[in-house]
Each structure stands twice: as C-alpha cells, then as structure tokens.
C-alpha atoms as a PDB file:
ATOM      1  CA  UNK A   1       0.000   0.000   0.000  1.00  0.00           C
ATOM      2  CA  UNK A   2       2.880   2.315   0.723  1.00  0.00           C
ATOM      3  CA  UNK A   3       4.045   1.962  -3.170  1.00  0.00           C
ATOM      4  CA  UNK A   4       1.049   2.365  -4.619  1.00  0.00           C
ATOM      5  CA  UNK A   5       0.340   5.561  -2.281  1.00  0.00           C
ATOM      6  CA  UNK A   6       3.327   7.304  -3.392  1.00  0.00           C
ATOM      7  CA  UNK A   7       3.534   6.516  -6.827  1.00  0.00           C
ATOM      8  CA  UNK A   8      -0.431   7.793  -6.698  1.00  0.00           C
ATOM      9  CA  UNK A   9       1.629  11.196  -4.635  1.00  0.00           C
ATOM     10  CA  UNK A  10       4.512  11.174  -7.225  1.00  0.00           C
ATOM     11  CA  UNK A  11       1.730  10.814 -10.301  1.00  0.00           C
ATOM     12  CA  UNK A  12      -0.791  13.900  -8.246  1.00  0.00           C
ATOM     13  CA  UNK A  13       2.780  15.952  -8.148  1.00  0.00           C
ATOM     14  CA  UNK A  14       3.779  15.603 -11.896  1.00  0.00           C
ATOM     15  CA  UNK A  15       0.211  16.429 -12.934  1.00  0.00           C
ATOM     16  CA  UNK A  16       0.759  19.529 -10.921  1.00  0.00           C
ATOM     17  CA  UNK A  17       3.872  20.329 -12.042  1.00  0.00           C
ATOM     18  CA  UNK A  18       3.071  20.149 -16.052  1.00  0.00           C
ATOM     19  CA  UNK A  19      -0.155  21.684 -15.745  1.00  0.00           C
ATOM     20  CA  UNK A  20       1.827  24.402 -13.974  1.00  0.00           C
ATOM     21  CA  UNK A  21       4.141  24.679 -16.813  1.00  0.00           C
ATOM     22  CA  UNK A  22       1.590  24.859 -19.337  1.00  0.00           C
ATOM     23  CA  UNK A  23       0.462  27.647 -16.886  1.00  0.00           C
ATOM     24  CA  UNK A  24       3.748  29.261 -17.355  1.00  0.00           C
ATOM     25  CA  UNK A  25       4.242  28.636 -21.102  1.00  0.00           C
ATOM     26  CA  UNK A  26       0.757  29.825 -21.795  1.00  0.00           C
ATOM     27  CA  UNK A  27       1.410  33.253 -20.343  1.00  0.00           C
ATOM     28  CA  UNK A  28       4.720  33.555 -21.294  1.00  0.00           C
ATOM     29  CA  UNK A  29       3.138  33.235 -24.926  1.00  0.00           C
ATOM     30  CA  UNK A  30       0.613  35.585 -24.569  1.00  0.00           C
ATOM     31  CA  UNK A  31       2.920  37.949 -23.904  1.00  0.00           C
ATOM     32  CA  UNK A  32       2.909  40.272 -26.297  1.00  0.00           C
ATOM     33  CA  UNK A  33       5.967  40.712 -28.363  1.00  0.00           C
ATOM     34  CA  UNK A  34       7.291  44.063 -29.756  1.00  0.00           C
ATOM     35  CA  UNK A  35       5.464  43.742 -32.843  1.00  0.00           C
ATOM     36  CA  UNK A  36       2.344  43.278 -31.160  1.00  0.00           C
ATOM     37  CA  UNK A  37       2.920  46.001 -28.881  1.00  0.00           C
ATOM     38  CA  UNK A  38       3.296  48.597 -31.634  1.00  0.00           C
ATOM     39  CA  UNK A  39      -0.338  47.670 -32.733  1.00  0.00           C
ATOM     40  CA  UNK A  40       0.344  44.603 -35.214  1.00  0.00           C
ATOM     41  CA  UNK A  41       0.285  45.495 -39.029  1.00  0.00           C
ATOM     42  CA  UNK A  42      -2.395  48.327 -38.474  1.00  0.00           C
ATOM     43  CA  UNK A  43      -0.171  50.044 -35.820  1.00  0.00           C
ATOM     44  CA  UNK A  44       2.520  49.760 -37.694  1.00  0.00           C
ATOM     45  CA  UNK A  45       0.968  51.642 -40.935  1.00  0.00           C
ATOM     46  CA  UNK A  46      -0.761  54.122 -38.624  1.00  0.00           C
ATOM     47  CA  UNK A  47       2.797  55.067 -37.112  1.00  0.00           C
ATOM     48  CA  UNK A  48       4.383  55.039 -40.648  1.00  0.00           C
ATOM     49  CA  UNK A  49       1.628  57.504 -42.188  1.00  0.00           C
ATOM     50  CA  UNK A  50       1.226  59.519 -39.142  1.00  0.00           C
ATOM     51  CA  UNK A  51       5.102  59.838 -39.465  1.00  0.00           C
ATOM     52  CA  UNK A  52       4.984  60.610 -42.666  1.00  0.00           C
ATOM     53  CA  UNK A  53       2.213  63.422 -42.716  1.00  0.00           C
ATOM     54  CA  UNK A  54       4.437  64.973 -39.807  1.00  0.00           C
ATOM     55  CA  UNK A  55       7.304  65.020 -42.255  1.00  0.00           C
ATOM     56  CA  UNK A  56       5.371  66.608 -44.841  1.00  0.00           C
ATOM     57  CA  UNK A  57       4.844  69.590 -41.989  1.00  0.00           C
ATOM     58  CA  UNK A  58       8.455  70.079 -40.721  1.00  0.00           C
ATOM     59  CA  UNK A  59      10.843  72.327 -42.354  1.00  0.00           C
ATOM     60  CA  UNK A  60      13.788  70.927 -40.777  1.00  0.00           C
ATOM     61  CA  UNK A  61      12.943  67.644 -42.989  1.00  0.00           C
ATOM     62  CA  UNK A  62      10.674  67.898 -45.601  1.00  0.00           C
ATOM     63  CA  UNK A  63      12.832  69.218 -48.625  1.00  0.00           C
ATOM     64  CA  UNK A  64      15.002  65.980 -48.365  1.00  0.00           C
ATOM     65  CA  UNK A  65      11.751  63.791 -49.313  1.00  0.00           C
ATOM     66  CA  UNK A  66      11.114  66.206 -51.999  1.00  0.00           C
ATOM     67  CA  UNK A  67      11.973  64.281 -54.782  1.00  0.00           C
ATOM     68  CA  UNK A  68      11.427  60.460 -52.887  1.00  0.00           C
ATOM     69  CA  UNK A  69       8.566  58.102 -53.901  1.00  0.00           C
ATOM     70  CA  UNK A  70       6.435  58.417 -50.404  1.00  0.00           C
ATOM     71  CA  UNK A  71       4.305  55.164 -51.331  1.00  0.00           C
ATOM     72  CA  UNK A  72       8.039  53.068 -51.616  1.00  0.00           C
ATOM     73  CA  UNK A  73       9.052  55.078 -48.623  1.00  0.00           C
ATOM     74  CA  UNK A  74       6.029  54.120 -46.869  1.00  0.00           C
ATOM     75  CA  UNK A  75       5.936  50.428 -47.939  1.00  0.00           C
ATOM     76  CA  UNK A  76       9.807  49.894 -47.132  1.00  0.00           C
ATOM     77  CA  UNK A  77       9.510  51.764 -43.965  1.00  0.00           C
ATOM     78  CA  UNK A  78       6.361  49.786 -43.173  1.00  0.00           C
ATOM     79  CA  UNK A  79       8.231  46.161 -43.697  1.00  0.00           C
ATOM     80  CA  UNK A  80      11.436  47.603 -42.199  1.00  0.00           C
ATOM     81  CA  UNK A  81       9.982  47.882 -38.746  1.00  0.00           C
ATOM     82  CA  UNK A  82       7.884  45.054 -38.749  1.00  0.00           C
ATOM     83  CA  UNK A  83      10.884  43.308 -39.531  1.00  0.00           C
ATOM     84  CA  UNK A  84      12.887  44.929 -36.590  1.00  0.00           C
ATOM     85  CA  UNK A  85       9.772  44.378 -34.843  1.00  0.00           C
ATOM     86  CA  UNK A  86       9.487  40.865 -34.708  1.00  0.00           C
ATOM     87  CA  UNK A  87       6.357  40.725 -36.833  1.00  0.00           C
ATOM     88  CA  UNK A  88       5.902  38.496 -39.197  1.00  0.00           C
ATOM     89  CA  UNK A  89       7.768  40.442 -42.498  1.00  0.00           C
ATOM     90  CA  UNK A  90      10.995  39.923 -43.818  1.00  0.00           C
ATOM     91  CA  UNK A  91      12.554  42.926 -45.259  1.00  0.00           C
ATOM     92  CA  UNK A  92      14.051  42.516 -48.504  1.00  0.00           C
ATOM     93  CA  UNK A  93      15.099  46.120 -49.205  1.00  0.00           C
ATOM     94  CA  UNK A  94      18.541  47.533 -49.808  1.00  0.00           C
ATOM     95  CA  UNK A  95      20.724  48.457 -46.714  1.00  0.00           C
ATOM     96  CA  UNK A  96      20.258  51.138 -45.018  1.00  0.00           C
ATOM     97  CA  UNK A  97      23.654  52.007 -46.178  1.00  0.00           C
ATOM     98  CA  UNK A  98      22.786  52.058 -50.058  1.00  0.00           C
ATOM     99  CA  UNK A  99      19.359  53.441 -49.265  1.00  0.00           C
ATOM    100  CA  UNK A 100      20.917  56.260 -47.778  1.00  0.00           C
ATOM    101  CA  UNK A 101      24.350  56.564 -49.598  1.00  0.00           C
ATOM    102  CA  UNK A 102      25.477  60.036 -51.008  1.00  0.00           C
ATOM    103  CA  UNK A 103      22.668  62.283 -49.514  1.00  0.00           C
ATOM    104  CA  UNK A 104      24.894  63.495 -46.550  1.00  0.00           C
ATOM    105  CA  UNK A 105      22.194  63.279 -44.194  1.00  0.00           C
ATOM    106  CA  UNK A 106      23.286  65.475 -41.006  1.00  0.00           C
ATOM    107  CA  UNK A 107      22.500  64.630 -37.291  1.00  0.00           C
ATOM    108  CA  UNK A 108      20.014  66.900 -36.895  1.00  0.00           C
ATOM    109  CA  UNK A 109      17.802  65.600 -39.679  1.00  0.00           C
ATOM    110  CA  UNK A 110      18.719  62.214 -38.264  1.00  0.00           C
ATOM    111  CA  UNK A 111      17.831  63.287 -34.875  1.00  0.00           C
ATOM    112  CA  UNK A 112      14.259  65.253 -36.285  1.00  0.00           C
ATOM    113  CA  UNK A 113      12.853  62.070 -38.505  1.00  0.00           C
ATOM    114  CA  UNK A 114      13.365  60.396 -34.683  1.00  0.00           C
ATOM    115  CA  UNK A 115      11.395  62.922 -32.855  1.00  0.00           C
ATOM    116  CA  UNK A 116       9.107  62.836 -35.672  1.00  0.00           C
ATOM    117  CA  UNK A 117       8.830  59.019 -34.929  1.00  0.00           C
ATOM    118  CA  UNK A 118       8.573  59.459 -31.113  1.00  0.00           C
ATOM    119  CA  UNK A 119       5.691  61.790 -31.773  1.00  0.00           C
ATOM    120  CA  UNK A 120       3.656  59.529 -34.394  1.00  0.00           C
ATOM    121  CA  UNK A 121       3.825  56.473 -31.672  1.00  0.00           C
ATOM    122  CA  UNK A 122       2.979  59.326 -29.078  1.00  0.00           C
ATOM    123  CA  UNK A 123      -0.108  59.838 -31.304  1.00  0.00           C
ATOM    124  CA  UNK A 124      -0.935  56.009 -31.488  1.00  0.00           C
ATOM    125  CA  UNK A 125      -0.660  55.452 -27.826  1.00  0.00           C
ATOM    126  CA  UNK A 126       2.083  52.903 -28.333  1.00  0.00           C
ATOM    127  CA  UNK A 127       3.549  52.475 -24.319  1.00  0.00           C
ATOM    128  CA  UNK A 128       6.601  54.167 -23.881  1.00  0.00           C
ATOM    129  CA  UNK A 129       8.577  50.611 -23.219  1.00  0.00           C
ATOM    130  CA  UNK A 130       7.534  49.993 -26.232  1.00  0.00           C
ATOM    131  CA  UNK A 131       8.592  52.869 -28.395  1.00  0.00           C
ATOM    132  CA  UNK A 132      12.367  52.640 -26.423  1.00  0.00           C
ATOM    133  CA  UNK A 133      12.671  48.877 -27.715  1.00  0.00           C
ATOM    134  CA  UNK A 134      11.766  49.812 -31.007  1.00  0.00           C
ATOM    135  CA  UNK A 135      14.465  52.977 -31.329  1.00  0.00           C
ATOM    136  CA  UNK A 136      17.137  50.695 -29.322  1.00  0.00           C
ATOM    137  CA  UNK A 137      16.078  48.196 -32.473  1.00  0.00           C
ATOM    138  CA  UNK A 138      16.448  51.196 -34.796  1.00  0.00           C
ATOM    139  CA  UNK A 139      19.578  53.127 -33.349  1.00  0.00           C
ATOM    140  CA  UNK A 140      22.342  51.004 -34.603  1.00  0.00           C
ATOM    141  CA  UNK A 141      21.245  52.221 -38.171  1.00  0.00           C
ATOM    142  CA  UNK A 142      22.501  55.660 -37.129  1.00  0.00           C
ATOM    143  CA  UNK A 143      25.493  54.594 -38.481  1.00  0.00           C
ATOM    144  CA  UNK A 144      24.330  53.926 -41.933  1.00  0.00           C
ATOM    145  CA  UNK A 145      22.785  56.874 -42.124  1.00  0.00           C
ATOM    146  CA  UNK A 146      24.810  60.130 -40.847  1.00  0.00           C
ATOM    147  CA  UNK A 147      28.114  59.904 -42.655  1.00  0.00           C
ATOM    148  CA  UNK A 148      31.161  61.731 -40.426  1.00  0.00           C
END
C-alpha cells in the first residue's frame, strides 16, 4: 500500500507540475511581443503615415523627401519595422547604407525624422517601453545613415 500511495503522490505531483508549466508557457506566450505592442500590421501603418504626414509639416525635414517616392518610402519603412519588430515580415530592401548613400544626411535631420517618430507612436498610444525597444532596435542604423 505504501508503493502504490506514493507513486499515486509522485503521479498527483507531476500532474501539478506540467499543468503548472503549461500555466507558465501559456502566459509567457501571450505575452505580447514588440510587434504586437506597436499595434500589429495596423499600428505599424498608422505610425508610418502619421510619421509621414508629420514630415510633410516640418521644415527641418521635408525638402530631403522632396523628390522620394512616399508610397516606396512608406511600404519599405512599413516592412522595415515590422521586420525589426518581430512581426511576421521579412525585409528585402537595400541596406540602409545604399538606401541612404550620397545624400549626406546630417545629425540633426537624423535626430528630427526620430522625434518625428517618437511623436507619431505618441499619437498612437504605443507604451513608452515599447517605443524605447523599437528605437534601441532602430539606433544602430545611425550609423548607416549620418556619414562623419
């Protein structure tokens, strides 16, 4: 009777312990990831555009997307962060190097298109946590960007 009562303890205990880790894994994958926290594909177009429309109204900016294709910009932009983003795109666009070769972009346009960005997630409610994971994500680009 002994066995049988603690192999009946030891069976009551693993139960227990792998419903408890389905427990765990099931929250741990409802966790949102970045992607989701930006607002999935929708949240990510709404930041793009509202981004966008921003750039259209700043003067620091908006003579350097004079002659750029906005609908390419949007699209690439679009993929690019729901790439960076863990979402489910792959982006297949140039390098942020080559993209931005030869226009001798200055920190202070660099640092304005980020502010700009910062604003439009502002404007979508996207949680602060959030938006900082997405520029650390986005900052080592810097480099590929603003020639020195």
């Amino acid at each position: 009777m002994t066995l049988s009562r603690n192999l009946t303890r030891l069976l009551a205990l693993g139960t227990l312990l792998l419903a408890g880790c389905g427990t765990l894994n099931s929250a741990s994958e409802s966790k949102p990831n970045l992607y989701q926290q930006l607002g999935g594909e929708s949240g990510v177009e709404a930041i793009v555009y509202d981004m966008i429309v921003r750039i259209a109204d700043d003067e620091r900016v908006v003579e350097r997307f004079h002659n750029v294709d906005i609908a390419r910009f949007q699209q690439g932009l679009e993929t690019y962060i729901c790439s960076v983003s863990n979402g489910p795109c792959e982006y297949t666009g140039e390098s942020m190097q080559v993209v931005h070769a030869g226009h001798n972009y200055t920190d202070t346009e660099f640092n304005t298109i980020v502010e700009l960005l910062i604003e439009a997630m502002e404007a979508q409610e996207v949680p602060v946590a959030a938006q900082n994971r997405l520029l650390a994500q986005l900052a080592p680009d810097y480099s590929d960007i603003v020639y020195q």
